[in-house]
PDB file of N, CA and C in Angstrom:
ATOM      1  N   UNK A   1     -36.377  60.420 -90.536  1.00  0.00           N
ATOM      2  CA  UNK A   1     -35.669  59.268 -91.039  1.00  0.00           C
ATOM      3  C   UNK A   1     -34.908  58.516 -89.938  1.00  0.00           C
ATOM      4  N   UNK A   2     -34.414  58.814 -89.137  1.00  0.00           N
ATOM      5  CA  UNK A   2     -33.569  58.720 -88.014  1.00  0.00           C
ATOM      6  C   UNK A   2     -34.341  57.525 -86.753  1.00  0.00           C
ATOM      7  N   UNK A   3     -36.033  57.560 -86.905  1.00  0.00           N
ATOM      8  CA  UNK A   3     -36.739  57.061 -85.893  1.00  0.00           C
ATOM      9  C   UNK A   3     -36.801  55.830 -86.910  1.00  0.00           C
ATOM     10  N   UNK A   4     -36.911  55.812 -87.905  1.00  0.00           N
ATOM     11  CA  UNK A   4     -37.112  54.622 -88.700  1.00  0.00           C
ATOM     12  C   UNK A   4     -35.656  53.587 -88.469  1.00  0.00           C
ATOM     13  N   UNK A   5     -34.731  54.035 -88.232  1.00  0.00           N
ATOM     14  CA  UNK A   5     -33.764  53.087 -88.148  1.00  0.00           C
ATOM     15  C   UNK A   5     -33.777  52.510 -86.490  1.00  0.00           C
ATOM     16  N   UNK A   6     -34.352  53.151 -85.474  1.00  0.00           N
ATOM     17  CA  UNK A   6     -34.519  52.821 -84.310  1.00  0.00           C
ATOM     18  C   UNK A   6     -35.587  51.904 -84.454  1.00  0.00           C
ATOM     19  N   UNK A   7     -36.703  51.942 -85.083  1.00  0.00           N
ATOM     20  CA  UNK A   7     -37.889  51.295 -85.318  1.00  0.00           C
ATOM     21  C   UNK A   7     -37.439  49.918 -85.821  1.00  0.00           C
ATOM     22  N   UNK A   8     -36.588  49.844 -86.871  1.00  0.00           N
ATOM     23  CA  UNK A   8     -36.036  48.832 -87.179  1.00  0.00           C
ATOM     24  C   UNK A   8     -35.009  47.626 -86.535  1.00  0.00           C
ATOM     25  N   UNK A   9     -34.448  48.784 -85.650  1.00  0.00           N
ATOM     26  CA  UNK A   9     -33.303  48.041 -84.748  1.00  0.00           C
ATOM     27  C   UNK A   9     -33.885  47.118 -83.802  1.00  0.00           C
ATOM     28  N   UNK A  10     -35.336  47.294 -83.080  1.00  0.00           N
ATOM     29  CA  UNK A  10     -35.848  47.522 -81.976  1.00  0.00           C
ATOM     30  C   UNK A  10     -37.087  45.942 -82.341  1.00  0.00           C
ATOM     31  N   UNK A  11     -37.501  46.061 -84.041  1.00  0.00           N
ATOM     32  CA  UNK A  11     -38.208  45.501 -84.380  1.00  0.00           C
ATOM     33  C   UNK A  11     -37.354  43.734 -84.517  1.00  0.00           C
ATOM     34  N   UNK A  12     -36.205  44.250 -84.884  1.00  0.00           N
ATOM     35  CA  UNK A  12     -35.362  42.778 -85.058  1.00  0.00           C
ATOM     36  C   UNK A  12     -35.061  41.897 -83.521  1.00  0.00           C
ATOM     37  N   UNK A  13     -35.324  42.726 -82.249  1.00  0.00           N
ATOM     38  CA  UNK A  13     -34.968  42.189 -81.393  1.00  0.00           C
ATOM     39  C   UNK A  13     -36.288  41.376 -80.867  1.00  0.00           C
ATOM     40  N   UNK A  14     -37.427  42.142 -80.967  1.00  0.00           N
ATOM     41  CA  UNK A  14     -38.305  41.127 -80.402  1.00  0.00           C
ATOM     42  C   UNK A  14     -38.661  39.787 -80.985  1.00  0.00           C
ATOM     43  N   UNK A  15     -38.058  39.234 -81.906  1.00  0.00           N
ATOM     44  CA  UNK A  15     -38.277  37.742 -81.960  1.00  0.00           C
ATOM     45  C   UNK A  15     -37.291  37.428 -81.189  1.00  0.00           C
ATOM     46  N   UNK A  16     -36.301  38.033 -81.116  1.00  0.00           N
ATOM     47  CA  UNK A  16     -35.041  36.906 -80.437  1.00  0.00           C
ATOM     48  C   UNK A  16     -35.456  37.043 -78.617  1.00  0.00           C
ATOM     49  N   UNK A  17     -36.276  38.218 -78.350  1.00  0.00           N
ATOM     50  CA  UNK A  17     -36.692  37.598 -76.699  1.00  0.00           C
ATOM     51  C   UNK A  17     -37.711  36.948 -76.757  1.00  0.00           C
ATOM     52  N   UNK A  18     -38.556  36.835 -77.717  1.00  0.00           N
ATOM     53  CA  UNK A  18     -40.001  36.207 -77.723  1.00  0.00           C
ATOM     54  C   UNK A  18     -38.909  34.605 -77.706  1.00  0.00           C
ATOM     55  N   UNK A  19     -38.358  34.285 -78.331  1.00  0.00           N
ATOM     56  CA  UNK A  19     -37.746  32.807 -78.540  1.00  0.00           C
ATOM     57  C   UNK A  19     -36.994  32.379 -77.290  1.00  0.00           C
ATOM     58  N   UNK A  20     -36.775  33.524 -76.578  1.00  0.00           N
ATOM     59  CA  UNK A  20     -35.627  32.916 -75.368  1.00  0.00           C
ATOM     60  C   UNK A  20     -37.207  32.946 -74.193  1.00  0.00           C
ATOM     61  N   UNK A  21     -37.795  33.119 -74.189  1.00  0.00           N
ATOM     62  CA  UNK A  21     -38.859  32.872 -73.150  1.00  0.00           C
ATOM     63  C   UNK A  21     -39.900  31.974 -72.987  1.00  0.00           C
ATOM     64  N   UNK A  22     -39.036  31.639 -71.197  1.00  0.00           N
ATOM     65  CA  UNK A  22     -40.173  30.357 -71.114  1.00  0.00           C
ATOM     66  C   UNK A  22     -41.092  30.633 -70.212  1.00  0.00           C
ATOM     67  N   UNK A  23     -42.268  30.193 -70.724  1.00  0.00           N
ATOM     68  CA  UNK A  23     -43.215  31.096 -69.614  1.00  0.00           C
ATOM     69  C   UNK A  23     -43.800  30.190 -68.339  1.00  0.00           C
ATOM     70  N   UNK A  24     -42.997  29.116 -68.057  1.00  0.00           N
ATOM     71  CA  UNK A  24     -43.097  28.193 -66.943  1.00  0.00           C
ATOM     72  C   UNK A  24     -41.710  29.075 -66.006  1.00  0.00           C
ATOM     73  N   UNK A  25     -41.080  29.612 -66.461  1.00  0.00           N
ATOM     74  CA  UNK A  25     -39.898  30.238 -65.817  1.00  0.00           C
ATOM     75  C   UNK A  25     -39.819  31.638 -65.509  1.00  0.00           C
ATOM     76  N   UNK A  26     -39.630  32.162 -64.576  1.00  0.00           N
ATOM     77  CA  UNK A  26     -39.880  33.532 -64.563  1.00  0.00           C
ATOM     78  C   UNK A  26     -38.795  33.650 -62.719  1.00  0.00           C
ATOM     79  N   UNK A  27     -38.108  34.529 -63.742  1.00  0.00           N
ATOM     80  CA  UNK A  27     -36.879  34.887 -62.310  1.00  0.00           C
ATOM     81  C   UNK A  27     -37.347  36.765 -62.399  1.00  0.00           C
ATOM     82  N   UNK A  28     -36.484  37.340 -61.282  1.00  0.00           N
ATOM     83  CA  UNK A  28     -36.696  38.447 -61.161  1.00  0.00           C
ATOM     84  C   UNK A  28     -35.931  39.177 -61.769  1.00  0.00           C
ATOM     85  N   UNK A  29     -34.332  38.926 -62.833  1.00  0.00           N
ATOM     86  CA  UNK A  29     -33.547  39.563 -63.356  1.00  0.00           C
ATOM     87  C   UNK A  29     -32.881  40.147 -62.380  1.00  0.00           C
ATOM     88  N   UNK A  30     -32.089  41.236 -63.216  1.00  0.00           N
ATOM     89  CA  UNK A  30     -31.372  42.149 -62.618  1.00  0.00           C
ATOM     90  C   UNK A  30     -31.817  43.553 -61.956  1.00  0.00           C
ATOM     91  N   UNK A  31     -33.045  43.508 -62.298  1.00  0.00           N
ATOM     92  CA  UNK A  31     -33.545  44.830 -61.783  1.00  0.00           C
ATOM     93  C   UNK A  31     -34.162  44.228 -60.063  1.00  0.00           C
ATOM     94  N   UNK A  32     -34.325  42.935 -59.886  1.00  0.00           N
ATOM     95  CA  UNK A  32     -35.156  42.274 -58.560  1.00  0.00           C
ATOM     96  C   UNK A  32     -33.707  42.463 -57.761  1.00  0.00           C
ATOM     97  N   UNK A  33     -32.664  42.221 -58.183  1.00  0.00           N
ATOM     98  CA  UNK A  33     -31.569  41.991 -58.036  1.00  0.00           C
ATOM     99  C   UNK A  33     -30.973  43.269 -56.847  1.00  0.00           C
ATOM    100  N   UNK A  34     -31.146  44.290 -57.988  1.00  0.00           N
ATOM    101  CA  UNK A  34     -30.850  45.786 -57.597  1.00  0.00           C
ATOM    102  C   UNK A  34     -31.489  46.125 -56.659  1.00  0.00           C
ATOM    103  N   UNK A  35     -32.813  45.433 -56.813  1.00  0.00           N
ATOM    104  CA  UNK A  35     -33.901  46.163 -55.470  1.00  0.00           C
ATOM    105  C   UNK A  35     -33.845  45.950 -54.320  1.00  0.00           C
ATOM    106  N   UNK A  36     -33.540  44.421 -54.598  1.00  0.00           N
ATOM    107  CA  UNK A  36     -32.884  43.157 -53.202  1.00  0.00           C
ATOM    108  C   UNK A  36     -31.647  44.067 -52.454  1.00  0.00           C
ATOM    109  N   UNK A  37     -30.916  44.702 -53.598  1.00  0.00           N
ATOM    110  CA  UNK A  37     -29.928  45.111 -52.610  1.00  0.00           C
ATOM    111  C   UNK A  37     -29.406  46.395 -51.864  1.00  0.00           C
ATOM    112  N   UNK A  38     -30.550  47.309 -53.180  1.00  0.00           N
ATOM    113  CA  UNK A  38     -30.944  48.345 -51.863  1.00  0.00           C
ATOM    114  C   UNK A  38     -31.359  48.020 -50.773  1.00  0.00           C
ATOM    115  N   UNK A  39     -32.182  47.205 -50.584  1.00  0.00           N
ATOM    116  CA  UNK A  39     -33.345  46.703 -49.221  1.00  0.00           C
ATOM    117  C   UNK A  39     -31.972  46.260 -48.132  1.00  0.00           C
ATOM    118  N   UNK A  40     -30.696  45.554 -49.024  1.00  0.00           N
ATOM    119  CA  UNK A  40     -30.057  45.044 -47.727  1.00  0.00           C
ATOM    120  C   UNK A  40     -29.134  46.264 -47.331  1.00  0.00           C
ATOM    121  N   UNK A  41     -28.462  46.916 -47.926  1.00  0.00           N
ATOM    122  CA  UNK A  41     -27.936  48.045 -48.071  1.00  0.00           C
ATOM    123  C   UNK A  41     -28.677  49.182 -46.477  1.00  0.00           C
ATOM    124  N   UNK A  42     -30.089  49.671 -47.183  1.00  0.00           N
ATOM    125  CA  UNK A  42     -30.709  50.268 -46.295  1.00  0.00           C
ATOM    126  C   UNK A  42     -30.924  49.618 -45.017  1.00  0.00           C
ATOM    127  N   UNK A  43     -31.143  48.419 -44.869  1.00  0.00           N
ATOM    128  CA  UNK A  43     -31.537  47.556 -43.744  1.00  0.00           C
ATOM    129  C   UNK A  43     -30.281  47.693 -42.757  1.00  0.00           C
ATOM    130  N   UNK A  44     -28.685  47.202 -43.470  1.00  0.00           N
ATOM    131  CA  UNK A  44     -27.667  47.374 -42.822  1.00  0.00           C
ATOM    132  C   UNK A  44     -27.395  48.946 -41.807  1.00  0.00           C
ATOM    133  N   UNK A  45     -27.718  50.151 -43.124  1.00  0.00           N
ATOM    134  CA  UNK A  45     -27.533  51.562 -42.393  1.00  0.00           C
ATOM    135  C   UNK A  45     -28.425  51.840 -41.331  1.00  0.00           C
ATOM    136  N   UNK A  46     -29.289  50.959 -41.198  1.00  0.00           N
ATOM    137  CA  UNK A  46     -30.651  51.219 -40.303  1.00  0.00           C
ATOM    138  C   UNK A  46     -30.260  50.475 -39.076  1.00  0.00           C
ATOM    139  N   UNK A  47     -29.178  49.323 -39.325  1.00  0.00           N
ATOM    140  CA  UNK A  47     -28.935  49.116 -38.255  1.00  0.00           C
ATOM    141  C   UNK A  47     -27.956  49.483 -37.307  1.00  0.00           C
ATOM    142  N   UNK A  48     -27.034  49.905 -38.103  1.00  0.00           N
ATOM    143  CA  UNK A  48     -25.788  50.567 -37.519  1.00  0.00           C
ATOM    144  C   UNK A  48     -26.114  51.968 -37.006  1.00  0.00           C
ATOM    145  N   UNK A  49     -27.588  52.772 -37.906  1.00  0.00           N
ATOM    146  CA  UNK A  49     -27.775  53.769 -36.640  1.00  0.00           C
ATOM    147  C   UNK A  49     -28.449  53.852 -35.623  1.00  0.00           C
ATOM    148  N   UNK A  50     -29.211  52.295 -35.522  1.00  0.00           N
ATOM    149  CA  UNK A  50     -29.932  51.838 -34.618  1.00  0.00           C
ATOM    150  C   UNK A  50     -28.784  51.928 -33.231  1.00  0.00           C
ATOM    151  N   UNK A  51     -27.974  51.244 -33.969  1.00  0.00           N
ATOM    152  CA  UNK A  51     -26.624  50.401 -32.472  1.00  0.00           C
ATOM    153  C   UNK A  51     -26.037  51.762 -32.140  1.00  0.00           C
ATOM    154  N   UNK A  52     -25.776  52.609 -32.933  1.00  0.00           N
ATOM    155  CA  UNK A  52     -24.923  53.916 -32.623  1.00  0.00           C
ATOM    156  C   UNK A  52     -25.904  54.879 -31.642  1.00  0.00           C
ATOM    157  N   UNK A  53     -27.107  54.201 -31.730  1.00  0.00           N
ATOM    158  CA  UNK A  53     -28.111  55.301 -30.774  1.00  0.00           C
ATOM    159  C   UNK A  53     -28.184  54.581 -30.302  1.00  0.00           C
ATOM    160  N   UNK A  54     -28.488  53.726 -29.162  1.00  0.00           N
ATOM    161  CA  UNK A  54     -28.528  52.603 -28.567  1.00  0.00           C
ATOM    162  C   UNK A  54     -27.583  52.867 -27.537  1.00  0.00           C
ATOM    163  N   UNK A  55     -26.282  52.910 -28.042  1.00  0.00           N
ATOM    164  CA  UNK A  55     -24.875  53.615 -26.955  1.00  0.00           C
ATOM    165  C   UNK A  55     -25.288  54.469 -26.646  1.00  0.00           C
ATOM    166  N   UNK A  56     -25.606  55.503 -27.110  1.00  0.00           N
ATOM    167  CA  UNK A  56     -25.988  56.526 -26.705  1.00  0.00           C
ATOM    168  C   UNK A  56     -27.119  56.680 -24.798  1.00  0.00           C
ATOM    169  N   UNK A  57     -27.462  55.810 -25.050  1.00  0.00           N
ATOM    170  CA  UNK A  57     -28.860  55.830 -24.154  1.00  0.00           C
ATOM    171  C   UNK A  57     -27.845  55.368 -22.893  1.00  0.00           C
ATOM    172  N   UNK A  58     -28.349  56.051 -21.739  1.00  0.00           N
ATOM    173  CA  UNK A  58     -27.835  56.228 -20.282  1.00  0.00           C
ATOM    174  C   UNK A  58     -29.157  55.839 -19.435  1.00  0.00           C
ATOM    175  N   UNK A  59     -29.421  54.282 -19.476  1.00  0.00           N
ATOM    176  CA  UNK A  59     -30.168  53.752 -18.781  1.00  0.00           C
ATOM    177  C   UNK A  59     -29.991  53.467 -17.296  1.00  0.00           C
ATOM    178  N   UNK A  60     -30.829  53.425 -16.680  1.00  0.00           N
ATOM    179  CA  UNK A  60     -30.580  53.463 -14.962  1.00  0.00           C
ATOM    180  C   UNK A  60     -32.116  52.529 -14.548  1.00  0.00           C
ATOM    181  N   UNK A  61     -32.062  51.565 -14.321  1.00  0.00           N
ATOM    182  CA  UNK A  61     -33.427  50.653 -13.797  1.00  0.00           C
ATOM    183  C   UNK A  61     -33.750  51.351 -12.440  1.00  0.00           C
ATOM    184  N   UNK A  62     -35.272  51.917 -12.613  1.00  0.00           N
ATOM    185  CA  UNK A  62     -36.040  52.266 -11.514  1.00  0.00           C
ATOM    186  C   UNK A  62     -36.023  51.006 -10.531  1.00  0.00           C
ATOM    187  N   UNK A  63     -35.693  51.548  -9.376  1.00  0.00           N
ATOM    188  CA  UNK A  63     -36.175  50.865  -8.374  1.00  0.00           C
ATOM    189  C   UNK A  63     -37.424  50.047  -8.351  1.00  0.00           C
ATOM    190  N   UNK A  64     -37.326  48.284  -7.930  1.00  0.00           N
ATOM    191  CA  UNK A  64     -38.674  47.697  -7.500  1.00  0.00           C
ATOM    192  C   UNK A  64     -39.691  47.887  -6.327  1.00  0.00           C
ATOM    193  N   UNK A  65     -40.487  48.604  -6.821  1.00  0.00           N
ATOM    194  CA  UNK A  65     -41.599  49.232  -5.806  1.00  0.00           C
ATOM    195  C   UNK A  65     -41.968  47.756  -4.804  1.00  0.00           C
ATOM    196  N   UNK A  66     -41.949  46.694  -5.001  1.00  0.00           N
ATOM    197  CA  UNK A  66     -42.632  45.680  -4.391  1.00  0.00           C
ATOM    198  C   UNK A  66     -41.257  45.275  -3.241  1.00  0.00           C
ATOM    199  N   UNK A  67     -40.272  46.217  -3.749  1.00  0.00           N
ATOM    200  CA  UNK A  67     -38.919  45.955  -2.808  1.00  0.00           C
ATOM    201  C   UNK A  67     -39.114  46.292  -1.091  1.00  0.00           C
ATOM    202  N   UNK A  68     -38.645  45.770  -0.501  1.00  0.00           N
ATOM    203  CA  UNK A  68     -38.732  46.862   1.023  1.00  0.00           C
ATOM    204  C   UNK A  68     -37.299  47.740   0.658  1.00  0.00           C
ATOM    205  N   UNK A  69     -37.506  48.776   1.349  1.00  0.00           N
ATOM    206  CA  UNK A  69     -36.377  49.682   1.420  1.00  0.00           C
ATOM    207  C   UNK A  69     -35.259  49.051   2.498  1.00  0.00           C
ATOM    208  N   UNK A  70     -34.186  49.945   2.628  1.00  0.00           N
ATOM    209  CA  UNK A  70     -32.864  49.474   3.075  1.00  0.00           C
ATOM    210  C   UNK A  70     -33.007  49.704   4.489  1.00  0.00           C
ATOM    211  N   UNK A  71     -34.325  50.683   5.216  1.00  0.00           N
ATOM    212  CA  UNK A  71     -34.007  50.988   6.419  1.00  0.00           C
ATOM    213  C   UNK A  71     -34.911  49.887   7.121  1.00  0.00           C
ATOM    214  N   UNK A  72     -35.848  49.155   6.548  1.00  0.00           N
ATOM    215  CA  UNK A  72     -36.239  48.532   7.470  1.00  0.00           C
ATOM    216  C   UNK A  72     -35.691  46.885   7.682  1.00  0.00           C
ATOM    217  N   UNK A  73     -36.672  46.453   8.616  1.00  0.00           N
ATOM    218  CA  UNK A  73     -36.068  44.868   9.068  1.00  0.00           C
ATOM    219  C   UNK A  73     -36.310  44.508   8.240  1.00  0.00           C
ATOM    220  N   UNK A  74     -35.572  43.886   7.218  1.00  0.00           N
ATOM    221  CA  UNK A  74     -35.627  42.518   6.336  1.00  0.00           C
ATOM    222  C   UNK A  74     -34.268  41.332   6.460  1.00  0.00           C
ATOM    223  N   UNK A  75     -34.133  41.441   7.867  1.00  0.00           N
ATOM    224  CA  UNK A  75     -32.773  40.728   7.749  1.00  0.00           C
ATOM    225  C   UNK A  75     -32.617  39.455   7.289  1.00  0.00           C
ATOM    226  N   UNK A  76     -34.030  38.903   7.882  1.00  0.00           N
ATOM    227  CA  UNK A  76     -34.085  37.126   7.548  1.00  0.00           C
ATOM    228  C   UNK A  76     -34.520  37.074   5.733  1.00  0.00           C
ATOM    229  N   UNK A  77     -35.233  37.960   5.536  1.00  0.00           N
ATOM    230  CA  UNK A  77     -35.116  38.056   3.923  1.00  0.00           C
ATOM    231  C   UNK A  77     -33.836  38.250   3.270  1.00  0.00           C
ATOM    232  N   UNK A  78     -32.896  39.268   3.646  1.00  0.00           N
ATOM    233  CA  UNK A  78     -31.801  39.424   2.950  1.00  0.00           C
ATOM    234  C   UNK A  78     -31.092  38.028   3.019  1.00  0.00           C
ATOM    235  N   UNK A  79     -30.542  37.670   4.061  1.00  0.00           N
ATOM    236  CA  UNK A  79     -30.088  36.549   4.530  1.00  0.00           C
ATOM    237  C   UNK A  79     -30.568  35.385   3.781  1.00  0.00           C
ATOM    238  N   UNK A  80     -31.977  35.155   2.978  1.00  0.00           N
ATOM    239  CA  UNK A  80     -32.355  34.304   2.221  1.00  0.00           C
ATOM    240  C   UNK A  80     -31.686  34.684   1.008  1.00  0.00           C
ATOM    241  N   UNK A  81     -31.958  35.427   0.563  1.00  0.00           N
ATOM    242  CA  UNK A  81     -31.585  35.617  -0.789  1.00  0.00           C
ATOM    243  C   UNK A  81     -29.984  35.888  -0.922  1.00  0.00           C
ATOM    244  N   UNK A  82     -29.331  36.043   0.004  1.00  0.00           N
ATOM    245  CA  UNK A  82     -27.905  35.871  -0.129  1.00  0.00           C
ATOM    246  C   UNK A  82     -26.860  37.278  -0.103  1.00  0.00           C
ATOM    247  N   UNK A  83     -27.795  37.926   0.132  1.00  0.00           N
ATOM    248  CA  UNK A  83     -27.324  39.694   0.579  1.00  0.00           C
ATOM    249  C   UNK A  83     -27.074  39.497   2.278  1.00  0.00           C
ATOM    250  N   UNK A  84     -26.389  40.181   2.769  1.00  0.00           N
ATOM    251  CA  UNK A  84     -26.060  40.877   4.024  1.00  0.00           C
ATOM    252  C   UNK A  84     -26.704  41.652   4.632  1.00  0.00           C
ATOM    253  N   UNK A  85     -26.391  42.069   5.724  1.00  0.00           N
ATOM    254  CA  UNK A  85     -28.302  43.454   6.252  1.00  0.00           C
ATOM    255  C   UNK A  85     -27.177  44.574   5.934  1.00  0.00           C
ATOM    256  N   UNK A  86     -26.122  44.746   5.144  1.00  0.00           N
ATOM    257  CA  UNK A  86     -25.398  45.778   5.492  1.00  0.00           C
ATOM    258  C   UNK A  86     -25.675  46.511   3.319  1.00  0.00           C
ATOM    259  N   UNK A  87     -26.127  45.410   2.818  1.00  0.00           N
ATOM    260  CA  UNK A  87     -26.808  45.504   1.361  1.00  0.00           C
ATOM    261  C   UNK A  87     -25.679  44.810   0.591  1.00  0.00           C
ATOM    262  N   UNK A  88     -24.502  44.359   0.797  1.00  0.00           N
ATOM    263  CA  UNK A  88     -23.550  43.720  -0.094  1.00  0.00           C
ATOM    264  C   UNK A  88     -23.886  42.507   0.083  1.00  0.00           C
ATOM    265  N   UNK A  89     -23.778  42.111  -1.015  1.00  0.00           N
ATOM    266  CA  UNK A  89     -23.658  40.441  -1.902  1.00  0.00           C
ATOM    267  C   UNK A  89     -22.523  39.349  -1.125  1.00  0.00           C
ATOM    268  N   UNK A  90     -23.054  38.654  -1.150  1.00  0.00           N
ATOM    269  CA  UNK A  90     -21.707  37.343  -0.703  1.00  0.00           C
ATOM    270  C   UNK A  90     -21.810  36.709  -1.836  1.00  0.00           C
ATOM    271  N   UNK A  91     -20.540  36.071  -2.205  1.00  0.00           N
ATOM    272  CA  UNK A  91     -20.045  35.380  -2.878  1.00  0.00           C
ATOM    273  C   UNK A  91     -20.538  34.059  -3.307  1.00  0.00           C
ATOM    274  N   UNK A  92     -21.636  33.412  -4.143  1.00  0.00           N
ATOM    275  CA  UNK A  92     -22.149  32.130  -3.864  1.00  0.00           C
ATOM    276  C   UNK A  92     -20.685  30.980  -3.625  1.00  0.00           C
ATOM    277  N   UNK A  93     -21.618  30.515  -2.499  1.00  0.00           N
ATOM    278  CA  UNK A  93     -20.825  29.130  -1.902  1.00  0.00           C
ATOM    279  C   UNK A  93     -19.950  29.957  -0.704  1.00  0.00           C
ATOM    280  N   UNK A  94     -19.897  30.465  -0.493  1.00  0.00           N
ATOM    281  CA  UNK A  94     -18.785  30.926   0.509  1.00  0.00           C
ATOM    282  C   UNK A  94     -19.874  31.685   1.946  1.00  0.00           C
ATOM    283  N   UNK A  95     -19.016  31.682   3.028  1.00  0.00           N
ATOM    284  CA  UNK A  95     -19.925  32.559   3.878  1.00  0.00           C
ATOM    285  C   UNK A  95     -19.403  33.489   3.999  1.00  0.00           C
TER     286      UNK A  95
END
């Protein structure tokens, strides 16, 4: 007896969504809603443990193989590019 009053409850509602629907219209509700915001939710935690590992990393740039090393003559090269033969930088604009 008990399913019959659910049957009934259940039966009165579908005219009233059949009447509210337009079928040129179609949104995603509240459940697109929810999903949308897991996705940003997860996306956010994904990034913050992206950045938190990221610090982590103790990068050091390999040397340029196409470089000459420090012991030989490159003085008129250094001197172009604005290094010293001693390997320190000058100051642009200044000598």
């Amino acid at each position: 007896m008990p399913d019959m009053y659910a049957t009934q409850a259940l039966t009165q509602f579908v005219p009233l969504a059949a009447k509210e629907l337009d079928e040129n219209k179609v949104t995603p509700g509240v459940l697109g809603f929810l999903v949308f915001a897991a996705l940003a939710v997860g996306v956010w935690l994904l990034m913050k443990s992206m950045n938190r590992h990221m610090g982590k990393v103790d990068f050091e740039e390999a040397p340029d193989p196409a470089a000459e090393p420090a012991g030989t003559d490159g003085k008129a090269e250094a001197a172009a590019s604005g290094t010293a033969a001693s390997g320190t930088a000058k100051a642009p604009g200044r000598s």
